[in-house]
ModelCIF file with pLDDT and N, C-alpha, C, O atoms, coordinates in Angstrom:
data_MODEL
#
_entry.id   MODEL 
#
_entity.id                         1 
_entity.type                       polymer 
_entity.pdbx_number_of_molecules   1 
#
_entity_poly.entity_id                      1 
_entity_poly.type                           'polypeptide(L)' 
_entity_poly.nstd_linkage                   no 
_entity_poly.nstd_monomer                   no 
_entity_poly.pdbx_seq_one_letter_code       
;(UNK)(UNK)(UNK)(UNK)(UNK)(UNK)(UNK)(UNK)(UNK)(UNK)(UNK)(UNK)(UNK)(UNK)(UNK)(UNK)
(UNK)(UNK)(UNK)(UNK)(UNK)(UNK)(UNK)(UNK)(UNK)(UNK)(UNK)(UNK)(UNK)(UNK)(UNK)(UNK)
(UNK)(UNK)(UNK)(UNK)(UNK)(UNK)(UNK)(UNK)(UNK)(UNK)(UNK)(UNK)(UNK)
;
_entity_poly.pdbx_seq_one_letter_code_can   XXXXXXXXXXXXXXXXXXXXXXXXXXXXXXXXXXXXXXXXXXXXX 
_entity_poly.pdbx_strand_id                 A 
#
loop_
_entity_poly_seq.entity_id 
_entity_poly_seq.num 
_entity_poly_seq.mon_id 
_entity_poly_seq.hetero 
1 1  UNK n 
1 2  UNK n 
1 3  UNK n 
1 4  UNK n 
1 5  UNK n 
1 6  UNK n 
1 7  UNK n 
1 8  UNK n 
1 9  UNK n 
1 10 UNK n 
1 11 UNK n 
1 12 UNK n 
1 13 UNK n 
1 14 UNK n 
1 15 UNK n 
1 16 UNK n 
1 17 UNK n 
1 18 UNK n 
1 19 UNK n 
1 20 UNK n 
1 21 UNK n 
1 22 UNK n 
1 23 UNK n 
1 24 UNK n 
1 25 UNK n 
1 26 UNK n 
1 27 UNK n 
1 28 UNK n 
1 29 UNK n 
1 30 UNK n 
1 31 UNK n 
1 32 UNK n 
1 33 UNK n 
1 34 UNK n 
1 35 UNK n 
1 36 UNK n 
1 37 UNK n 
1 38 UNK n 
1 39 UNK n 
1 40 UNK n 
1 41 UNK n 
1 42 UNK n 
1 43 UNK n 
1 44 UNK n 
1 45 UNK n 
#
_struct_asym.id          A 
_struct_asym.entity_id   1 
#
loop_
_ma_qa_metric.id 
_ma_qa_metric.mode 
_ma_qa_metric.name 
_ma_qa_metric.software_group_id 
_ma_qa_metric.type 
1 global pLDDT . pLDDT 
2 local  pLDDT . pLDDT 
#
_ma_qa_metric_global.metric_id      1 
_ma_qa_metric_global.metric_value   80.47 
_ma_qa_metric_global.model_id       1 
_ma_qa_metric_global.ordinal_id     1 
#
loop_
_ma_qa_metric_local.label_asym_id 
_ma_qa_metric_local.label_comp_id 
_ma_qa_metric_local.label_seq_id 
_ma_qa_metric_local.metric_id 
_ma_qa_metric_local.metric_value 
_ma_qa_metric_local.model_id 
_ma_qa_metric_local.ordinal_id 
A UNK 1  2 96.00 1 1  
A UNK 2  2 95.00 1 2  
A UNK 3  2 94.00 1 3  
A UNK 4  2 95.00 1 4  
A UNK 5  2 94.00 1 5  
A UNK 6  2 92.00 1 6  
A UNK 7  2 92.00 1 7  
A UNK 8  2 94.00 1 8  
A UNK 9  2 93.00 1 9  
A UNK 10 2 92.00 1 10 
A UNK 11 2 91.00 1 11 
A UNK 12 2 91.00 1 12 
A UNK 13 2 91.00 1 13 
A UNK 14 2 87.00 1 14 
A UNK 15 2 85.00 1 15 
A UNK 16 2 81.00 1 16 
A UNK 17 2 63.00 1 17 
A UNK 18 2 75.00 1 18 
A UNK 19 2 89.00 1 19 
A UNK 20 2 92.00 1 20 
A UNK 21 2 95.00 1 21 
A UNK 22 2 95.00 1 22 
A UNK 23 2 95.00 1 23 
A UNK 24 2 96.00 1 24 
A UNK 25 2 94.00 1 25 
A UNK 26 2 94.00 1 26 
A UNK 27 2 92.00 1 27 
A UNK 28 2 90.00 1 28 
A UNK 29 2 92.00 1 29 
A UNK 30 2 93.00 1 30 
A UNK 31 2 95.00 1 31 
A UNK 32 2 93.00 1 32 
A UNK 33 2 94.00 1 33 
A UNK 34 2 88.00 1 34 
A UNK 35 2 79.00 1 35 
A UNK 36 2 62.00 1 36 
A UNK 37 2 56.00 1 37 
A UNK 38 2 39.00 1 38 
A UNK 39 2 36.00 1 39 
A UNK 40 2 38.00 1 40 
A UNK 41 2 40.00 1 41 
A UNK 42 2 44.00 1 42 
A UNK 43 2 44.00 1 43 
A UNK 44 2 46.00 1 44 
A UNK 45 2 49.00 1 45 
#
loop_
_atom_site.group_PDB 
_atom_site.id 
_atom_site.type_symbol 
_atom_site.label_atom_id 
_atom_site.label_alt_id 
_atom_site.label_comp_id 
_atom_site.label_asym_id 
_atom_site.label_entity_id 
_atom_site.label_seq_id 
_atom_site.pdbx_PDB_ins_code 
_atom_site.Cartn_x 
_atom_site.Cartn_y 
_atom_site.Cartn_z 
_atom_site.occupancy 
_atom_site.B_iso_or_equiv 
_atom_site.pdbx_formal_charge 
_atom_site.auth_seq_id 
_atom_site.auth_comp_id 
_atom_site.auth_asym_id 
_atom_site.auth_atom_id 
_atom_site.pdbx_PDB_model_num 
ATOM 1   N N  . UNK A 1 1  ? -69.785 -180.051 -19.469 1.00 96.00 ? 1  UNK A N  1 
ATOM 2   C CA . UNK A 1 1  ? -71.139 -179.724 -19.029 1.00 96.00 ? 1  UNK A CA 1 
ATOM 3   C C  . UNK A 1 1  ? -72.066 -179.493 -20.215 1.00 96.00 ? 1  UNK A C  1 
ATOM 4   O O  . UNK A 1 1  ? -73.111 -180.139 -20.297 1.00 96.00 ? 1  UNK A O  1 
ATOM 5   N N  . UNK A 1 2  ? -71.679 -178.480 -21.255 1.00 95.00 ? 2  UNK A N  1 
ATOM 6   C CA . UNK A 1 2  ? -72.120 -178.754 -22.839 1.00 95.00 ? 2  UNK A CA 1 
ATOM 7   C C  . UNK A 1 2  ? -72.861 -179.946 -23.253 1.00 95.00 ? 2  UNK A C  1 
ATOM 8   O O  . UNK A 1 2  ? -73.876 -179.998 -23.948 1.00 95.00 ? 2  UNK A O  1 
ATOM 9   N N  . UNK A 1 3  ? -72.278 -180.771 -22.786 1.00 94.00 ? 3  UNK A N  1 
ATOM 10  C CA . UNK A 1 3  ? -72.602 -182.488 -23.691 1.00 94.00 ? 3  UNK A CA 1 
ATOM 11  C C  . UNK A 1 3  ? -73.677 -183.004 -22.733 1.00 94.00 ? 3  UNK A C  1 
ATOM 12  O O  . UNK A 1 3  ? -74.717 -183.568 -23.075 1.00 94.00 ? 3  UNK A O  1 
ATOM 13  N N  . UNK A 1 4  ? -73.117 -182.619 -20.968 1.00 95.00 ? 4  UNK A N  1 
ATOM 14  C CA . UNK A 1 4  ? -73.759 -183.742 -20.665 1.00 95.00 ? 4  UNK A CA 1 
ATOM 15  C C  . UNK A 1 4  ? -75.637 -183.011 -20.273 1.00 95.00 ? 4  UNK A C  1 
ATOM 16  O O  . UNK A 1 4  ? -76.614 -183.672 -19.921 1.00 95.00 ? 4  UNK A O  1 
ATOM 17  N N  . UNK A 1 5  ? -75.562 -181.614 -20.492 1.00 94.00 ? 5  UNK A N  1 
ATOM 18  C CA . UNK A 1 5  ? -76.618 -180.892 -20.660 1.00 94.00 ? 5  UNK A CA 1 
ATOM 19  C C  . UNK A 1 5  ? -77.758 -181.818 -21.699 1.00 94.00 ? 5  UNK A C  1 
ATOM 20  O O  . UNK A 1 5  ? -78.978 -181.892 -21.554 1.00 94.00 ? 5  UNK A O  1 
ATOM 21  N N  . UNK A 1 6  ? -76.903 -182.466 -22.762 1.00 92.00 ? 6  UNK A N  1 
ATOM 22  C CA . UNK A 1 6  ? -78.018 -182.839 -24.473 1.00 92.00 ? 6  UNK A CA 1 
ATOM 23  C C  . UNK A 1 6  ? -78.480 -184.051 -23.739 1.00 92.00 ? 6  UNK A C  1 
ATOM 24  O O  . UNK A 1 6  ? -79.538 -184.525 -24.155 1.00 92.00 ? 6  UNK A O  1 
ATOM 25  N N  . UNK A 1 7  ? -78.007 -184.548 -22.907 1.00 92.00 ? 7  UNK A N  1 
ATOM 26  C CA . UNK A 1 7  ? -77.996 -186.208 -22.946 1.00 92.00 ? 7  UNK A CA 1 
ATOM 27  C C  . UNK A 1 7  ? -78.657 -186.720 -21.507 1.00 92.00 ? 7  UNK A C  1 
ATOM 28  O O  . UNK A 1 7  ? -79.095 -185.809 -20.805 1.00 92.00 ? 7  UNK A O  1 
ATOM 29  N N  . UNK A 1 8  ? -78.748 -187.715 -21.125 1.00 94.00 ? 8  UNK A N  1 
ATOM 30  C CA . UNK A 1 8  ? -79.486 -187.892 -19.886 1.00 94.00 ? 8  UNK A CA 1 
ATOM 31  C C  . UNK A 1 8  ? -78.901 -189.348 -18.770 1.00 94.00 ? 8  UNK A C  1 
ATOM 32  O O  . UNK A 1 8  ? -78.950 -189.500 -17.550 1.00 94.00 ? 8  UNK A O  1 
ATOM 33  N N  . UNK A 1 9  ? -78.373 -190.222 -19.896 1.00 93.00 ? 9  UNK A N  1 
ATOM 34  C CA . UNK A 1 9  ? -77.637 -190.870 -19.250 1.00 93.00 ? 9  UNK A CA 1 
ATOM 35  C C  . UNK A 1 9  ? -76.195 -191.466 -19.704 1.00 93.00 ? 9  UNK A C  1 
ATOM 36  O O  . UNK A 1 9  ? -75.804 -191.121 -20.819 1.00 93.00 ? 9  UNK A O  1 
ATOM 37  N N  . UNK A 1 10 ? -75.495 -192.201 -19.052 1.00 92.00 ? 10 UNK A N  1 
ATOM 38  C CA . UNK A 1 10 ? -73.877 -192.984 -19.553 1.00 92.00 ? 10 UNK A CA 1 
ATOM 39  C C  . UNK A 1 10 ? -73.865 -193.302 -20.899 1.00 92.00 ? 10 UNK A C  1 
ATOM 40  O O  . UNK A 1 10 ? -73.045 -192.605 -21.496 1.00 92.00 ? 10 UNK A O  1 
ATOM 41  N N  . UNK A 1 11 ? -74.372 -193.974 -21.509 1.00 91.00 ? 11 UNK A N  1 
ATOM 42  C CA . UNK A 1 11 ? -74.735 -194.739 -22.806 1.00 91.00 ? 11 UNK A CA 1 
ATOM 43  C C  . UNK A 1 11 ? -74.984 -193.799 -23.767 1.00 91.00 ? 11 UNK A C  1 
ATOM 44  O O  . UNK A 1 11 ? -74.384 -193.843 -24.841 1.00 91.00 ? 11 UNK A O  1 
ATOM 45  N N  . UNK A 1 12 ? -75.954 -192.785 -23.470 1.00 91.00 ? 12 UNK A N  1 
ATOM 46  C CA . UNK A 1 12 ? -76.106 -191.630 -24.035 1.00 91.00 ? 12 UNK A CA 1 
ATOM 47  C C  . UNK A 1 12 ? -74.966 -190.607 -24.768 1.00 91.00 ? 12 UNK A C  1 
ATOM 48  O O  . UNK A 1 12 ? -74.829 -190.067 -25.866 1.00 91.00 ? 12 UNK A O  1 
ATOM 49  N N  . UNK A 1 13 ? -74.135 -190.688 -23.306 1.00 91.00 ? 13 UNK A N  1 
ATOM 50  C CA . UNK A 1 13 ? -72.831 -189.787 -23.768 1.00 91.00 ? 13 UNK A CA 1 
ATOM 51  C C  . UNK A 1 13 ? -71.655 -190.696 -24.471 1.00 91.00 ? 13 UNK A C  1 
ATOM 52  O O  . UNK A 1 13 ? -70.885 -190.155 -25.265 1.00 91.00 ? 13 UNK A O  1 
ATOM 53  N N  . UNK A 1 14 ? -71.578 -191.637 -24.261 1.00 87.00 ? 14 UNK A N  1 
ATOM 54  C CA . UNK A 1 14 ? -70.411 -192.452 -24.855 1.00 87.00 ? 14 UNK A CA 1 
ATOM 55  C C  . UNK A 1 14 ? -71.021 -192.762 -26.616 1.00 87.00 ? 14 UNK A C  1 
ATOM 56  O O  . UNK A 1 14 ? -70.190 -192.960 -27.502 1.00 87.00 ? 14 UNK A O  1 
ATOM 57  N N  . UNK A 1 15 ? -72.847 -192.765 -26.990 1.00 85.00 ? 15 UNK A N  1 
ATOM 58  C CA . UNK A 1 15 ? -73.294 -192.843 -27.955 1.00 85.00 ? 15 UNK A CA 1 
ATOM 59  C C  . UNK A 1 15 ? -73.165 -191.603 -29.041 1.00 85.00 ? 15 UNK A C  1 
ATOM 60  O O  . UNK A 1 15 ? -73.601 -191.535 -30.190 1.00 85.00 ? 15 UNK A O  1 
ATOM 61  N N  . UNK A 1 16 ? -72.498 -190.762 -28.358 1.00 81.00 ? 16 UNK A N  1 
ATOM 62  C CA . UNK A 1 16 ? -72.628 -188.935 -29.235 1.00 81.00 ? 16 UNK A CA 1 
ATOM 63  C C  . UNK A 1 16 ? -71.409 -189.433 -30.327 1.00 81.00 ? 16 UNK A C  1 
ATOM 64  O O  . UNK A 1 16 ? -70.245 -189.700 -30.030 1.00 81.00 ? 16 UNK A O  1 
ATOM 65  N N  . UNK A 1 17 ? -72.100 -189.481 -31.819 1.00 63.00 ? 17 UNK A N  1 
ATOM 66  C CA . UNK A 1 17 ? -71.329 -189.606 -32.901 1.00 63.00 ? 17 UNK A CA 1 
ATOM 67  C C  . UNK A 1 17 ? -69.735 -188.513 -33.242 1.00 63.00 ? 17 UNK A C  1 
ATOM 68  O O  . UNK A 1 17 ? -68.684 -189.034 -33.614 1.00 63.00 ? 17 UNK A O  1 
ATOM 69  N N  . UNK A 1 18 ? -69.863 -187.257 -33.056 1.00 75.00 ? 18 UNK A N  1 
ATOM 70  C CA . UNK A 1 18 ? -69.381 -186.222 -33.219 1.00 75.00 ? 18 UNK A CA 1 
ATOM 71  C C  . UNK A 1 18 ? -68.972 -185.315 -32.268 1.00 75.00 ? 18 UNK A C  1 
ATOM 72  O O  . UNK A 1 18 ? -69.922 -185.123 -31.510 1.00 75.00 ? 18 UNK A O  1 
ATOM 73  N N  . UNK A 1 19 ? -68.040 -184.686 -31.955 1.00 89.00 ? 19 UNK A N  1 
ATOM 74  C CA . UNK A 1 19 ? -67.924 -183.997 -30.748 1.00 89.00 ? 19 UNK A CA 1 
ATOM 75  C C  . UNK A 1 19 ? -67.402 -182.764 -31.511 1.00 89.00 ? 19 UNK A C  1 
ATOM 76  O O  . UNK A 1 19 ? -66.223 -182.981 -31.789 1.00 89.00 ? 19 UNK A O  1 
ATOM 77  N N  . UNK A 1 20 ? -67.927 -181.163 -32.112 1.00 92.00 ? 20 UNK A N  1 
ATOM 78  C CA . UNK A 1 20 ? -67.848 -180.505 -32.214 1.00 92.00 ? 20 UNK A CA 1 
ATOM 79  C C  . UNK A 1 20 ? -66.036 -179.690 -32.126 1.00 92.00 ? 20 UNK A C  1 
ATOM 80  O O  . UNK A 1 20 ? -65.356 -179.041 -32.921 1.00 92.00 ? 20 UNK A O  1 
ATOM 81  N N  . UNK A 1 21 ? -65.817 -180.269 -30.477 1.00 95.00 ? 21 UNK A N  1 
ATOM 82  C CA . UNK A 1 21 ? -63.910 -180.281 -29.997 1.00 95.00 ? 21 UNK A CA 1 
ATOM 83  C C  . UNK A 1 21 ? -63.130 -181.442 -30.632 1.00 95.00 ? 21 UNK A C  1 
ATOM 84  O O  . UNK A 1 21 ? -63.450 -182.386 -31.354 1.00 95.00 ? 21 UNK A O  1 
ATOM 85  N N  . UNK A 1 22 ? -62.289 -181.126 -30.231 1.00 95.00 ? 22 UNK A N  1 
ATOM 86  C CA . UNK A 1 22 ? -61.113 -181.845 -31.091 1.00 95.00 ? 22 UNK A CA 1 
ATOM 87  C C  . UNK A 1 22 ? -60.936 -182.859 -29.454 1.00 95.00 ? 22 UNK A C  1 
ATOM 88  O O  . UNK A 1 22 ? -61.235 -182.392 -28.355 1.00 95.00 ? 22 UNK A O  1 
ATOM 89  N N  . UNK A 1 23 ? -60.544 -183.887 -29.616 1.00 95.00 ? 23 UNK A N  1 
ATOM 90  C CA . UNK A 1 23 ? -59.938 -184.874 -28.339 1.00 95.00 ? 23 UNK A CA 1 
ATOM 91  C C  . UNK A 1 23 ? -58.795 -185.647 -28.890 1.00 95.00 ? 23 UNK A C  1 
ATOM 92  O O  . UNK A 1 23 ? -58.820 -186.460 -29.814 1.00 95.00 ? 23 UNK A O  1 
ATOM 93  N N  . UNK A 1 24 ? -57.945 -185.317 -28.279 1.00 96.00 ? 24 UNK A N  1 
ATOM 94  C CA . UNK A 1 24 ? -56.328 -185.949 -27.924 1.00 96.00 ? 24 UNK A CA 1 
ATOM 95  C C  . UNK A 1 24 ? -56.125 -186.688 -27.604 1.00 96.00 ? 24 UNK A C  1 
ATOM 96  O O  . UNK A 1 24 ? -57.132 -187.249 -27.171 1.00 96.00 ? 24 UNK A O  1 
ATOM 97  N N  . UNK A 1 25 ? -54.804 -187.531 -27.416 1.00 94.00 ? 25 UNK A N  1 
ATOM 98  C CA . UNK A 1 25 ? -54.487 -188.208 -26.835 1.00 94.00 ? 25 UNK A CA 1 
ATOM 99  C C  . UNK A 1 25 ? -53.117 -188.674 -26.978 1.00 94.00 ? 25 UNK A C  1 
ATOM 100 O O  . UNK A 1 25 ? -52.438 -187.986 -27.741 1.00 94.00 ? 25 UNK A O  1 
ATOM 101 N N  . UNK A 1 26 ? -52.619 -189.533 -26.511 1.00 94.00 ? 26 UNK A N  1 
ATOM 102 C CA . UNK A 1 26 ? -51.096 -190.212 -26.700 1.00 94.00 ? 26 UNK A CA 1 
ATOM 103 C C  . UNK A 1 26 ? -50.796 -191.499 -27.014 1.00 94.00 ? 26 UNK A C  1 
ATOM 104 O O  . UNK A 1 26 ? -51.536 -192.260 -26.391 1.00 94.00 ? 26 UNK A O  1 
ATOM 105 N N  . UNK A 1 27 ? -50.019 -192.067 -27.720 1.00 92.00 ? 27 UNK A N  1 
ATOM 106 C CA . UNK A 1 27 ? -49.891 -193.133 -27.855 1.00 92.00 ? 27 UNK A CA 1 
ATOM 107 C C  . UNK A 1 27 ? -49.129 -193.500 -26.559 1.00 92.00 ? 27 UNK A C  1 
ATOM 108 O O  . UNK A 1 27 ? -49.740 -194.354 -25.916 1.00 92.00 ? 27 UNK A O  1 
ATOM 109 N N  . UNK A 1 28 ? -48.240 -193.192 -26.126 1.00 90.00 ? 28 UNK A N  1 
ATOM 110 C CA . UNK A 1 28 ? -47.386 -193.477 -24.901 1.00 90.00 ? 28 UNK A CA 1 
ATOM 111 C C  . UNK A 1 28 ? -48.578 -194.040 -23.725 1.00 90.00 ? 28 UNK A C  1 
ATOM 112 O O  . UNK A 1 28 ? -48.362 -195.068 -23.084 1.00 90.00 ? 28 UNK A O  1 
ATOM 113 N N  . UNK A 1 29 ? -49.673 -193.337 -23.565 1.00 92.00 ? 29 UNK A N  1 
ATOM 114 C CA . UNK A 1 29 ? -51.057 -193.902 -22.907 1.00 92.00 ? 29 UNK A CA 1 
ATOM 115 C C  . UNK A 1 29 ? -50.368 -193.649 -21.503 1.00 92.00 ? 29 UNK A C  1 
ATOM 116 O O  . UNK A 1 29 ? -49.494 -194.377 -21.032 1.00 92.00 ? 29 UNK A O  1 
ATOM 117 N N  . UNK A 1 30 ? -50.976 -192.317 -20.799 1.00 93.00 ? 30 UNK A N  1 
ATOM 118 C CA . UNK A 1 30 ? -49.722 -191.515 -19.557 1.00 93.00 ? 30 UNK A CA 1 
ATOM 119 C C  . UNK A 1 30 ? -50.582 -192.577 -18.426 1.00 93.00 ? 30 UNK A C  1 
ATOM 120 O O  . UNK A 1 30 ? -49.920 -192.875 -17.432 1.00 93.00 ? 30 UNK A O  1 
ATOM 121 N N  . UNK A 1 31 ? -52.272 -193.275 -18.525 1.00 95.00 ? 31 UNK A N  1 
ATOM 122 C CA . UNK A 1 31 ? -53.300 -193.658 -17.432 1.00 95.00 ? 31 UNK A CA 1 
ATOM 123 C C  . UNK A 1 31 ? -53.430 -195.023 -17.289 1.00 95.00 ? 31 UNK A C  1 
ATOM 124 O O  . UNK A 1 31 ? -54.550 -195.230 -17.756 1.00 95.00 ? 31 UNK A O  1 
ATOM 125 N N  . UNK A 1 32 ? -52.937 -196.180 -16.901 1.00 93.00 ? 32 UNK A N  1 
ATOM 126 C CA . UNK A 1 32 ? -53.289 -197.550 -17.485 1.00 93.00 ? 32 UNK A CA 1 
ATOM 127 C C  . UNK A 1 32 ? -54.075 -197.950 -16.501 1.00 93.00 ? 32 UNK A C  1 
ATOM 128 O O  . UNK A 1 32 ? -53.665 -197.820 -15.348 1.00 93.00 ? 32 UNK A O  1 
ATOM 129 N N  . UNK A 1 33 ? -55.545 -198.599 -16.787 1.00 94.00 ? 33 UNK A N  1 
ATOM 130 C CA . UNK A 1 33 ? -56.394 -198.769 -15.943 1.00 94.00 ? 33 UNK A CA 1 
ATOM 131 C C  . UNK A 1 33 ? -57.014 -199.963 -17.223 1.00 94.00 ? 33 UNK A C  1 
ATOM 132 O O  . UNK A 1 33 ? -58.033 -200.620 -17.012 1.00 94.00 ? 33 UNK A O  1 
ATOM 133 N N  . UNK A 1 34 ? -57.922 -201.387 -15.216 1.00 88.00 ? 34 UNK A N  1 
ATOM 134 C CA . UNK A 1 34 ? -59.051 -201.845 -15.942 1.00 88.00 ? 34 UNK A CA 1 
ATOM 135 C C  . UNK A 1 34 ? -60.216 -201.216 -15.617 1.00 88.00 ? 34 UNK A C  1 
ATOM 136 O O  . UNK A 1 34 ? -60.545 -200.199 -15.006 1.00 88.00 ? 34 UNK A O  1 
ATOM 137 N N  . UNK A 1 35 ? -60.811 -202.222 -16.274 1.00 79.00 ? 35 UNK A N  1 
ATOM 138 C CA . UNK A 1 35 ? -62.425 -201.928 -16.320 1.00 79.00 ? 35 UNK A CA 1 
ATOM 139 C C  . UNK A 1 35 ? -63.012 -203.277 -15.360 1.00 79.00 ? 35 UNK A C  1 
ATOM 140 O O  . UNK A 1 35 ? -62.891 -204.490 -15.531 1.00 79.00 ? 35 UNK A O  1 
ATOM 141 N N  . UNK A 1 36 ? -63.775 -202.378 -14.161 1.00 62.00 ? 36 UNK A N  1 
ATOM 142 C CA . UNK A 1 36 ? -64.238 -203.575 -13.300 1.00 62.00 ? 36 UNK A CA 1 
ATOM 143 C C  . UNK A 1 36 ? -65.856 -203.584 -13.465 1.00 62.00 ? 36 UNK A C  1 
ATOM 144 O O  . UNK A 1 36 ? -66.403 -202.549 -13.083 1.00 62.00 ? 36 UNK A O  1 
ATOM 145 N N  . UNK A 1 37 ? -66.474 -204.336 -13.845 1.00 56.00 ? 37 UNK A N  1 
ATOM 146 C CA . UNK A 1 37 ? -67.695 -204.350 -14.464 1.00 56.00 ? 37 UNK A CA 1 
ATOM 147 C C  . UNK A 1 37 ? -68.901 -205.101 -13.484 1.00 56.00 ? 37 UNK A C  1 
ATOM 148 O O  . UNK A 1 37 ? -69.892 -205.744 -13.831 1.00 56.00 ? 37 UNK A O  1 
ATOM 149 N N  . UNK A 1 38 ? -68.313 -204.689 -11.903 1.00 39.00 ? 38 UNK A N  1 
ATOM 150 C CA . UNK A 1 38 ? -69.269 -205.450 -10.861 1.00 39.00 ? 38 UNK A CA 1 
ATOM 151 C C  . UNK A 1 38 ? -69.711 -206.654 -10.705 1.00 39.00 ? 38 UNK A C  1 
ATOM 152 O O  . UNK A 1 38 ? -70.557 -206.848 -9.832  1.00 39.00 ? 38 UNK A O  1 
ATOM 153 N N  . UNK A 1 39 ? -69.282 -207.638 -11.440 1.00 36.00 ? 39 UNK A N  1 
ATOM 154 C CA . UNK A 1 39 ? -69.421 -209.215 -11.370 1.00 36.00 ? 39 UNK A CA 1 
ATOM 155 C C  . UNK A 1 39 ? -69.580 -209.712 -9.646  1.00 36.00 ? 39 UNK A C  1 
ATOM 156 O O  . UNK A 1 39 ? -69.087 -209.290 -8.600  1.00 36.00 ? 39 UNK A O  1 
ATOM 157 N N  . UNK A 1 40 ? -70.382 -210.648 -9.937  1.00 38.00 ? 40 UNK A N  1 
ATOM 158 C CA . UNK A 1 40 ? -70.222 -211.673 -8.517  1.00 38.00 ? 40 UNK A CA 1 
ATOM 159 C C  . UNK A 1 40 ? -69.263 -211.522 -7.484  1.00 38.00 ? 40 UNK A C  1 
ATOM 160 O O  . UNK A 1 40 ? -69.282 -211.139 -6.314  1.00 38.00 ? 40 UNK A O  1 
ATOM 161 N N  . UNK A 1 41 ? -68.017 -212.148 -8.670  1.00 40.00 ? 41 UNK A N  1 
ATOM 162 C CA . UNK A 1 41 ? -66.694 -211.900 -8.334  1.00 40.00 ? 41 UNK A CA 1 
ATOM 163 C C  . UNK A 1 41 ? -66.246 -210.968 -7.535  1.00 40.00 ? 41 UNK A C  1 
ATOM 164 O O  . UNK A 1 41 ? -65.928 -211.233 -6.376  1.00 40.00 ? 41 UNK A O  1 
ATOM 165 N N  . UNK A 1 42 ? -66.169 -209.879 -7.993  1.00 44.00 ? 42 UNK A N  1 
ATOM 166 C CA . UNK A 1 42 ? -66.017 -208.759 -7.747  1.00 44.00 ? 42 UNK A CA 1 
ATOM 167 C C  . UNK A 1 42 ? -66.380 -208.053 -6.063  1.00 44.00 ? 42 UNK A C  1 
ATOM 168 O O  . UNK A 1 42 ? -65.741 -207.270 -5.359  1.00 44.00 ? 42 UNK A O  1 
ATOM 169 N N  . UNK A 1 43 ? -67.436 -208.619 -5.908  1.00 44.00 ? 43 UNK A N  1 
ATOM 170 C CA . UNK A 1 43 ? -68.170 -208.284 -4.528  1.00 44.00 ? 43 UNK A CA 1 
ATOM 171 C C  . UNK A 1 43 ? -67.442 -208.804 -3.745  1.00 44.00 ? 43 UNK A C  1 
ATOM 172 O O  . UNK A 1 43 ? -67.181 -208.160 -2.728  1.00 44.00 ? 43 UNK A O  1 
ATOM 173 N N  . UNK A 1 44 ? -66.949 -209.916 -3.891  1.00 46.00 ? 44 UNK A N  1 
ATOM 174 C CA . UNK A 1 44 ? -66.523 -210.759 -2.758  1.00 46.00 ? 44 UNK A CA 1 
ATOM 175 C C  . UNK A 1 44 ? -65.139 -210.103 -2.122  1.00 46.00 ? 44 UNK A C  1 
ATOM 176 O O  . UNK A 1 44 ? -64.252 -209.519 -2.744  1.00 46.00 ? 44 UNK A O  1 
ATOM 177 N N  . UNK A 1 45 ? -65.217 -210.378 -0.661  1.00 49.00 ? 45 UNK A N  1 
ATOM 178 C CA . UNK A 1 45 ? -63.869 -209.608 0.312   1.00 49.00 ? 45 UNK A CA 1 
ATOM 179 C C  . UNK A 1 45 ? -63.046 -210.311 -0.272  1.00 49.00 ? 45 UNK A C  1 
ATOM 180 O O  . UNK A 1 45 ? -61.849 -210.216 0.001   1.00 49.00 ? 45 UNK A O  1 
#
């Protein structure tokens, strides 16, 4: 809530150079997901 208080939109927050906290993560990667980016495609049943 901190961050997203400075900022106003998506682009905004993914643009923040520095994050004050420390962020983690794993190499093992525990979440595997794509990225669906709303194409044409996409719409269709």
């Amino acid at each position: 809530m901190s961050i997203l208080e400075k900022i106003s939109n998506p682009w905004e927050f993914e643009g923040i150079a520095v994050l004050d906290k420390d962020v983690i993560g794993s190499l093992s990667v525990p979440l595997k997901y794509r990225s669906e980016e709303h194409t044409s495609e996409l719409q269709s049943r």
